[in-house]
C-alpha atoms as a PDB file:
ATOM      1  CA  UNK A   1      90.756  84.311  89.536  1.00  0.00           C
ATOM      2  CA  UNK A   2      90.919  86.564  86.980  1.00  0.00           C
ATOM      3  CA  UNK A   3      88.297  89.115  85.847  1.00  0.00           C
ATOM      4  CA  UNK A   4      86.723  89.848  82.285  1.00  0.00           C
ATOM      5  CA  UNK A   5      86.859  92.255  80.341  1.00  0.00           C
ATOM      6  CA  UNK A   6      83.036  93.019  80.769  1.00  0.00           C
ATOM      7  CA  UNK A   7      83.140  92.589  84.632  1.00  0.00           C
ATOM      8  CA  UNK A   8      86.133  95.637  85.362  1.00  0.00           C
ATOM      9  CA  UNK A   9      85.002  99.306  86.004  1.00  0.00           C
ATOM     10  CA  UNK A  10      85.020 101.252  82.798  1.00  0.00           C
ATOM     11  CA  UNK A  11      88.286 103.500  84.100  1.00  0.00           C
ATOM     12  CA  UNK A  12      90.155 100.570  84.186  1.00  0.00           C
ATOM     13  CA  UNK A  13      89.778  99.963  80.143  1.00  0.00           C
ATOM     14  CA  UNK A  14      88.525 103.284  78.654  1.00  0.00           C
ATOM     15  CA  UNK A  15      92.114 104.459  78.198  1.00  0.00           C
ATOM     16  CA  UNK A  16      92.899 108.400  78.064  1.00  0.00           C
ATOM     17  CA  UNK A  17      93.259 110.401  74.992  1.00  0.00           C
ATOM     18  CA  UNK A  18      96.604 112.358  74.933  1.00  0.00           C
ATOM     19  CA  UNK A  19      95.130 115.740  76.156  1.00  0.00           C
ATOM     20  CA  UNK A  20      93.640 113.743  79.210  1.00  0.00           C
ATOM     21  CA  UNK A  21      97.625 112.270  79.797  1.00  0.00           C
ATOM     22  CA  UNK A  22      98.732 115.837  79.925  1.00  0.00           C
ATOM     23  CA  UNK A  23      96.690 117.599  81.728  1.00  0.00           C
ATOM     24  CA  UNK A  24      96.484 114.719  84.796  1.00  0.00           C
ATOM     25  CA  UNK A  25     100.791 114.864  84.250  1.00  0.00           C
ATOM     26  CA  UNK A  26     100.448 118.858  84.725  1.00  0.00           C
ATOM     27  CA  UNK A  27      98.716 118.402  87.755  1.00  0.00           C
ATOM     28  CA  UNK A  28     101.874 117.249  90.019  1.00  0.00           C
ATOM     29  CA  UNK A  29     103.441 119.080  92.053  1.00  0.00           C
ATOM     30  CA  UNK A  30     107.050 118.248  90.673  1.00  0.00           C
ATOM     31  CA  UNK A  31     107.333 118.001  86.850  1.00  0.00           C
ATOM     32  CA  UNK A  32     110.875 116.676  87.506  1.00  0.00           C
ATOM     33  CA  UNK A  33     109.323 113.440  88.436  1.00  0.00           C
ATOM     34  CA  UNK A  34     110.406 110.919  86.426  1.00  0.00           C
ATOM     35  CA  UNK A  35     107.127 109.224  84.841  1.00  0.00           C
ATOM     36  CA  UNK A  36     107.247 105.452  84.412  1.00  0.00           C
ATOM     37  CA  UNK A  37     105.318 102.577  82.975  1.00  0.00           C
ATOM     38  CA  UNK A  38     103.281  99.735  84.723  1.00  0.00           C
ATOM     39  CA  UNK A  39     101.129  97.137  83.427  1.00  0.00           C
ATOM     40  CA  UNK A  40     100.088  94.965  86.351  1.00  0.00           C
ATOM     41  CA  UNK A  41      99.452  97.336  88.830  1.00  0.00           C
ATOM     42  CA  UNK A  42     102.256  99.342  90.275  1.00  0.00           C
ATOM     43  CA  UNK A  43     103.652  95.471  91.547  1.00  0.00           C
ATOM     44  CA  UNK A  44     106.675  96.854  88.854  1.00  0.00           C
ATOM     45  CA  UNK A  45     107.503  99.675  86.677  1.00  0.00           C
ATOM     46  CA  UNK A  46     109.651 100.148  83.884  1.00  0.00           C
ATOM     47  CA  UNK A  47     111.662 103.882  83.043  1.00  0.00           C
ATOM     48  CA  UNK A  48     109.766 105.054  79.472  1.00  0.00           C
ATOM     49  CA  UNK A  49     112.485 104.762  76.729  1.00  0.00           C
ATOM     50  CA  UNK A  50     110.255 106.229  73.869  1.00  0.00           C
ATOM     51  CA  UNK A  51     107.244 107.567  72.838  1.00  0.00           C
ATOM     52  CA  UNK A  52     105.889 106.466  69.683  1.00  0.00           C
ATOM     53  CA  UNK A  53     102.702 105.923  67.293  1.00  0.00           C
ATOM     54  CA  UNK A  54     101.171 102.499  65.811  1.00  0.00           C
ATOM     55  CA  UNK A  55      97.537 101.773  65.039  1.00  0.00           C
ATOM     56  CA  UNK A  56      96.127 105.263  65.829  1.00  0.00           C
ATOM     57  CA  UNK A  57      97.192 105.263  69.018  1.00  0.00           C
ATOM     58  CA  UNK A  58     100.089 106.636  71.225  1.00  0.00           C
ATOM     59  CA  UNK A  59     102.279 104.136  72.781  1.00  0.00           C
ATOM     60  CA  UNK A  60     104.976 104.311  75.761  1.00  0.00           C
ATOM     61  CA  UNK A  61     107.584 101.881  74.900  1.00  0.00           C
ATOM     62  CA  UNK A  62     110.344 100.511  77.078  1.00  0.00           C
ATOM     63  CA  UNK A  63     112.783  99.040  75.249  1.00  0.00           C
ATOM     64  CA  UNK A  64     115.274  97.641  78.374  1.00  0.00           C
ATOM     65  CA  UNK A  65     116.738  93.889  78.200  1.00  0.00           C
ATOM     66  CA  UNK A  66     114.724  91.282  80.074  1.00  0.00           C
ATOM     67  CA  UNK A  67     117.229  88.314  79.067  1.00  0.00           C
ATOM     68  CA  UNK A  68     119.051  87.133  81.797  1.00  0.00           C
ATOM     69  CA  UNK A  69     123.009  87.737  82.108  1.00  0.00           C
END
């Protein structure tokens, strides 16, 4: 069963502002890492293909085919 919005800790929605991004991504050891995108979890991950802007906010976008062969 799923969760509301309401009932999950506040890091979990809050979001980070792009100086937060940064400075947690400066923190690693290796900045060669490849950084990647997730939305359920770290279950799978998807390369970042661009960065871009809509809406006031900063968005990773992934832009690889999910239509089957």
């Amino acid at each position: 069963m799923k969760k509301n919005h309401d009932e999950q800790p506040e890091w979990i929605t809050r979001g980070k502002s792009i100086h937060q991004l940064i400075k947690e991504l400066q923190s690693f050891d290796a900045p060669e890492l490849e950084v990647r995108i997730s939305i359920n979890g770290g279950k799978s991950h998807r390369a970042i293909s661009l960065v871009g802007k809509k809406d006031g906010c900063c968005l990773l976008l992934n832009f690889e085919d999910d239509s089957p062969d």
